[in-house]
C-alpha atoms as a PDB file:
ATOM      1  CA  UNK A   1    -162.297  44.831  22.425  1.00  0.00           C
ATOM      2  CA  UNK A   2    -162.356  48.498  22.322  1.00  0.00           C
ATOM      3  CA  UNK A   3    -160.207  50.340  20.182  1.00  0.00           C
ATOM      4  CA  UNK A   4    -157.583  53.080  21.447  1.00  0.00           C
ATOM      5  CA  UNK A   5    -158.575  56.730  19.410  1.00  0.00           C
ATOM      6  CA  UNK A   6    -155.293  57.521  17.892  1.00  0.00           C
ATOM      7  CA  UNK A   7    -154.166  61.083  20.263  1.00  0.00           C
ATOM      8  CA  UNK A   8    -153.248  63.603  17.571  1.00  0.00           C
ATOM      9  CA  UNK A   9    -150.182  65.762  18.570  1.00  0.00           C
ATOM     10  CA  UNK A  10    -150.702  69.519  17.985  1.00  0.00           C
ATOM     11  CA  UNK A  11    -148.508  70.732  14.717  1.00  0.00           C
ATOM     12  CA  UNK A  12    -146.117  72.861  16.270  1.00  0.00           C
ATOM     13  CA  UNK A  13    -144.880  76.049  13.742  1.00  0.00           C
ATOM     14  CA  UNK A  14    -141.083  75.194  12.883  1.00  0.00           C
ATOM     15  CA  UNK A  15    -140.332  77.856  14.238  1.00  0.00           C
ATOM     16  CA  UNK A  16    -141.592  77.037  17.705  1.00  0.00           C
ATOM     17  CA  UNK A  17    -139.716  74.052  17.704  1.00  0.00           C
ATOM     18  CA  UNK A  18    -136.450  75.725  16.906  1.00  0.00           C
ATOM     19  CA  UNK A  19    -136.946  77.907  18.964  1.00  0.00           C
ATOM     20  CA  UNK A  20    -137.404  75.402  21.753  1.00  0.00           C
ATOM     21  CA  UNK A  21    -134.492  73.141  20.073  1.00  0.00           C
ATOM     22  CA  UNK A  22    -132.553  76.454  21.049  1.00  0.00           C
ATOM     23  CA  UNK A  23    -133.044  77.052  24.838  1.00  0.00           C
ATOM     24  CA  UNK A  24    -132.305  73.057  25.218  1.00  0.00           C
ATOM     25  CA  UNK A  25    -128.923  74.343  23.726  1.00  0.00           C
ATOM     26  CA  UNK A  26    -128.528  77.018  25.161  1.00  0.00           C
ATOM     27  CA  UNK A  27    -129.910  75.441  29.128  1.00  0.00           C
ATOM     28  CA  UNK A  28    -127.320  72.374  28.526  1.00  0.00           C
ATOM     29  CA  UNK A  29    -124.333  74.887  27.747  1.00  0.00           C
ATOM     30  CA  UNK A  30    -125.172  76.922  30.821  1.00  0.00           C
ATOM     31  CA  UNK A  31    -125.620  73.814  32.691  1.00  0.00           C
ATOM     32  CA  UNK A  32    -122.222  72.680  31.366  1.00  0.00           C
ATOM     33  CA  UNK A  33    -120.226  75.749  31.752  1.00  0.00           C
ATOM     34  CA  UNK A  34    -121.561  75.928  35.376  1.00  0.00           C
ATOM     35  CA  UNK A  35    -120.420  72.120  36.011  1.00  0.00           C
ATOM     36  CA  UNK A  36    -123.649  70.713  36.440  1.00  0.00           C
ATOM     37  CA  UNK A  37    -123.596  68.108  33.035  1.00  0.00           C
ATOM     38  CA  UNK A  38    -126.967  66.102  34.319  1.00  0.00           C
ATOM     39  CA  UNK A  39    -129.531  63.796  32.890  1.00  0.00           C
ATOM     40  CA  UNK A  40    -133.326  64.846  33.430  1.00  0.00           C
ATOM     41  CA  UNK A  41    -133.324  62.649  36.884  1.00  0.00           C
ATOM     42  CA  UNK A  42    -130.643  64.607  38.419  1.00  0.00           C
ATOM     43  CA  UNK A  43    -131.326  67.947  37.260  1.00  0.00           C
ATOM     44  CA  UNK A  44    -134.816  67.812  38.253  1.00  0.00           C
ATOM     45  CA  UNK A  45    -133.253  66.435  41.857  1.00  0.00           C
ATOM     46  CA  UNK A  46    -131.175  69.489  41.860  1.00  0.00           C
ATOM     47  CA  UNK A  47    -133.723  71.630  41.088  1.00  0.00           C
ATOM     48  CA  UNK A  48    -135.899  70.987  43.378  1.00  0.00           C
ATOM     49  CA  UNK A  49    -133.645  70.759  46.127  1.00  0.00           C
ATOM     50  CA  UNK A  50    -132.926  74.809  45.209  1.00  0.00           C
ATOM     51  CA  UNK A  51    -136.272  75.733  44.629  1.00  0.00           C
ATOM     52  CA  UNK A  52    -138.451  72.876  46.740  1.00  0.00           C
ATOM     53  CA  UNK A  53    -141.770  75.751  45.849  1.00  0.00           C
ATOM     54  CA  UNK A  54    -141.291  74.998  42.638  1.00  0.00           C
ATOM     55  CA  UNK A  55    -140.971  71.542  42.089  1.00  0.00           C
ATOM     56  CA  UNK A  56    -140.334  69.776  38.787  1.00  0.00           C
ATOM     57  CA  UNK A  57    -140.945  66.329  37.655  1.00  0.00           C
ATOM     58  CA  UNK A  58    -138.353  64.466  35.902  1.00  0.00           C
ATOM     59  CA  UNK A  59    -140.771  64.662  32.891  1.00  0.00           C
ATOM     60  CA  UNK A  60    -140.760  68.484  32.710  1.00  0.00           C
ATOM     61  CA  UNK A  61    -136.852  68.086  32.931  1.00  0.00           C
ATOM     62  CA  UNK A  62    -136.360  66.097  30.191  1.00  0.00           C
ATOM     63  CA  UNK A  63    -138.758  68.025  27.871  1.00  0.00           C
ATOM     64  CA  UNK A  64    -136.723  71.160  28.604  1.00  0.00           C
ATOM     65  CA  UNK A  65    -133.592  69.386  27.707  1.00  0.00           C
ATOM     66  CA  UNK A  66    -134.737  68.065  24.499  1.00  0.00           C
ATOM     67  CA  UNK A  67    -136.084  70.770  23.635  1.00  0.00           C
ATOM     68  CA  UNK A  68    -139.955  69.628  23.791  1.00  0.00           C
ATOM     69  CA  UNK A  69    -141.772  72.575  25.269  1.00  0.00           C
ATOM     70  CA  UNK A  70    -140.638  75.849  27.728  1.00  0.00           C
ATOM     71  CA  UNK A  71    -140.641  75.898  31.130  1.00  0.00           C
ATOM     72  CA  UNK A  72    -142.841  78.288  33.315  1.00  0.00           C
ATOM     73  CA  UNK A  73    -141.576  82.150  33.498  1.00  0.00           C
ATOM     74  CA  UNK A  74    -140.943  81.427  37.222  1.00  0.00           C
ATOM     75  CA  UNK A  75    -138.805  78.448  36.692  1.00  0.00           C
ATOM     76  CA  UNK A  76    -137.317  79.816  34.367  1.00  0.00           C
ATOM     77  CA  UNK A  77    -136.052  82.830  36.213  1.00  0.00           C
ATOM     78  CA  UNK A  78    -135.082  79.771  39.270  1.00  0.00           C
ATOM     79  CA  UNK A  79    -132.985  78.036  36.858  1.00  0.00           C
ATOM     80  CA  UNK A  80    -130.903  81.226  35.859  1.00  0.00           C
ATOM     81  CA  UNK A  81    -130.629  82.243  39.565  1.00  0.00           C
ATOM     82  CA  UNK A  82    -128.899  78.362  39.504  1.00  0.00           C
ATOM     83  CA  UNK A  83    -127.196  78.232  36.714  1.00  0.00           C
ATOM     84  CA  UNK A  84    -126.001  81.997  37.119  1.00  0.00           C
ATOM     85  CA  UNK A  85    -127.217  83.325  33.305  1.00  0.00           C
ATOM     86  CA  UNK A  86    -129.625  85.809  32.888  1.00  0.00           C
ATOM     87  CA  UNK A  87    -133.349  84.856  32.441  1.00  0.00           C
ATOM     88  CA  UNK A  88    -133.244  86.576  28.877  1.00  0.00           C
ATOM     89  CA  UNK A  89    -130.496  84.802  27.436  1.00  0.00           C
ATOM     90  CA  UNK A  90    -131.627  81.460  28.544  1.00  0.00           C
ATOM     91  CA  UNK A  91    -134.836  82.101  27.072  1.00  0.00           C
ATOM     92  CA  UNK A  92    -134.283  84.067  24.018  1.00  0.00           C
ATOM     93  CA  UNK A  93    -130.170  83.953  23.613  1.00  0.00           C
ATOM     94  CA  UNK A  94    -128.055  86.732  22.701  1.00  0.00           C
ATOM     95  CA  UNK A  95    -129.964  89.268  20.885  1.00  0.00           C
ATOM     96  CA  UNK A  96    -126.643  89.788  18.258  1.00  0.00           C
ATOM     97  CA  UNK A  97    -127.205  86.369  17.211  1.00  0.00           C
ATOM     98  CA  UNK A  98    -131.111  87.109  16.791  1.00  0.00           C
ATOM     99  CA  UNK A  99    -130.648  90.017  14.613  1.00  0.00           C
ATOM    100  CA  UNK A 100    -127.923  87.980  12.447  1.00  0.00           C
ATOM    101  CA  UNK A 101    -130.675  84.889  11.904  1.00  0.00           C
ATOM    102  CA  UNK A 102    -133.454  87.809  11.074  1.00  0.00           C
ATOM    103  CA  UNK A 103    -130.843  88.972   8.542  1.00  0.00           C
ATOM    104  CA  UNK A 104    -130.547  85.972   6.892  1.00  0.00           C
ATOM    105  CA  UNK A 105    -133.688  84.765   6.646  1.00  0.00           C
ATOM    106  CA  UNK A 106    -134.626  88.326   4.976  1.00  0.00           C
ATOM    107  CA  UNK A 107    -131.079  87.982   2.563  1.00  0.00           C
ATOM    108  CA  UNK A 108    -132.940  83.857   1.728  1.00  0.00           C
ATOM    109  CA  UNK A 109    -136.150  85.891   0.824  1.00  0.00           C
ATOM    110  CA  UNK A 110    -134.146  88.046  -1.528  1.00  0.00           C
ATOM    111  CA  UNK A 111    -132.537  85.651  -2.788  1.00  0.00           C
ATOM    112  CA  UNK A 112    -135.098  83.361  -3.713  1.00  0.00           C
ATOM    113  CA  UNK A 113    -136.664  86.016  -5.692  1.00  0.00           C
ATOM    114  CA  UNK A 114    -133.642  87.069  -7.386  1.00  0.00           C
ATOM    115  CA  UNK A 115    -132.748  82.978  -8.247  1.00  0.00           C
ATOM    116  CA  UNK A 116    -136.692  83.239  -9.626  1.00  0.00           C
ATOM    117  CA  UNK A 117    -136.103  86.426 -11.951  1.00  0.00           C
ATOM    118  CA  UNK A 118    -133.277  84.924 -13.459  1.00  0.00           C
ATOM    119  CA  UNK A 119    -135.455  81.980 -14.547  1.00  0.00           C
ATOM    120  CA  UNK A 120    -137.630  84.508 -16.190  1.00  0.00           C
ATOM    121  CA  UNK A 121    -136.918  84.693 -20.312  1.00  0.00           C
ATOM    122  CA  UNK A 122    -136.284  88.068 -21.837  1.00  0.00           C
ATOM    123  CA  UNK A 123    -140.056  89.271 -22.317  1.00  0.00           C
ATOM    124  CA  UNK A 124    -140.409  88.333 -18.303  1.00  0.00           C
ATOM    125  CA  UNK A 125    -137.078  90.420 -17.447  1.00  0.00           C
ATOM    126  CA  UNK A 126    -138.232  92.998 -19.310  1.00  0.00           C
ATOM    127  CA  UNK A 127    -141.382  93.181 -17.521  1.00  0.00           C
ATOM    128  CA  UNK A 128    -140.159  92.902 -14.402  1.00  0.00           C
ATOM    129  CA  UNK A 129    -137.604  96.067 -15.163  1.00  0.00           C
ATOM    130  CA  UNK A 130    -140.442  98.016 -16.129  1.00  0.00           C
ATOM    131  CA  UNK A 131    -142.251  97.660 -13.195  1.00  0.00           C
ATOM    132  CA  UNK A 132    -139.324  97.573 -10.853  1.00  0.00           C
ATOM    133  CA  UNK A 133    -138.861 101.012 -12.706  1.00  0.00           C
ATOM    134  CA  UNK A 134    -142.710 101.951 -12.035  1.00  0.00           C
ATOM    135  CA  UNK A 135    -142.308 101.186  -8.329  1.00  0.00           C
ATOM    136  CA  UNK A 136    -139.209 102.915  -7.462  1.00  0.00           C
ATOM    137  CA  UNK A 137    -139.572 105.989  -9.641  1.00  0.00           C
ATOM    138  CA  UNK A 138    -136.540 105.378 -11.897  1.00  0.00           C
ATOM    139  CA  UNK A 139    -136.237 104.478 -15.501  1.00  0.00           C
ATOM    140  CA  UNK A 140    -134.043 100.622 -15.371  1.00  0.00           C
END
């Protein structure tokens, strides 16, 4: 009996996959909002019967709302037209709420430095003053 090779599953970056977690969110609120609460069966049912070119399996439907991979730029732009949202918000969201998580992941940065100089003793402080002071032209 022949063994089965174990299929390895690409790593997908964390942020990928948030990002993906994200338009599931964002595709089941618009499908929500626009009345249209449906599994993967039924939305790839309705789907198709709006955009029969384009056809999608109930496979592709379910990855999209569970967040498992993206659909095509062309479907994509269909399922706005549907669900009456822009392309660009489905996709990417509101760009407000972008710039806030950009924000705080640079504010995390900071602040993981500034929790790791204050685990410095007093010769590392000092060091770190002086060439704080070095950098930014200013005696600290």
């Amino acid at each position: 009996m022949k063994k089965k090779k174990a299929t390895k599953k690409p790593l997908v970056k964390p942020e990928v996959q948030n990002e993906r977690l994200q338009f599931s969110l964002r595709l089941k609120e618009a499908l929500k909002t626009s009345g249209n609460e449906l599994g993967a069966t039924e939305f790839a049912r309705n789907f198709n019967a709006r955009s029969p070119h384009q056809a999608v399996t109930v496979g592709a439907a379910r990855k999209w709302l569970f967040g498992e991979t993206f659909p095509s730029q062309t479907k994509l732009r269909a399922m706005a037209e549907w669900l009456n949202v822009t392309p660009e918000w489905l996709r990417f969201g509101d760009i407000s709420d972008n710039i806030a998580q950009l924000r705080v992941a640079h504010d995390i940065k900071h602040l993981a430095l500034l929790l790791e100089i204050q685990s410095l003793d007093d010769r590392g402080l000092k060091l770190v003053k002086k060439m704080v002071g070095v950098l930014s032209g200013r005696k600290i």
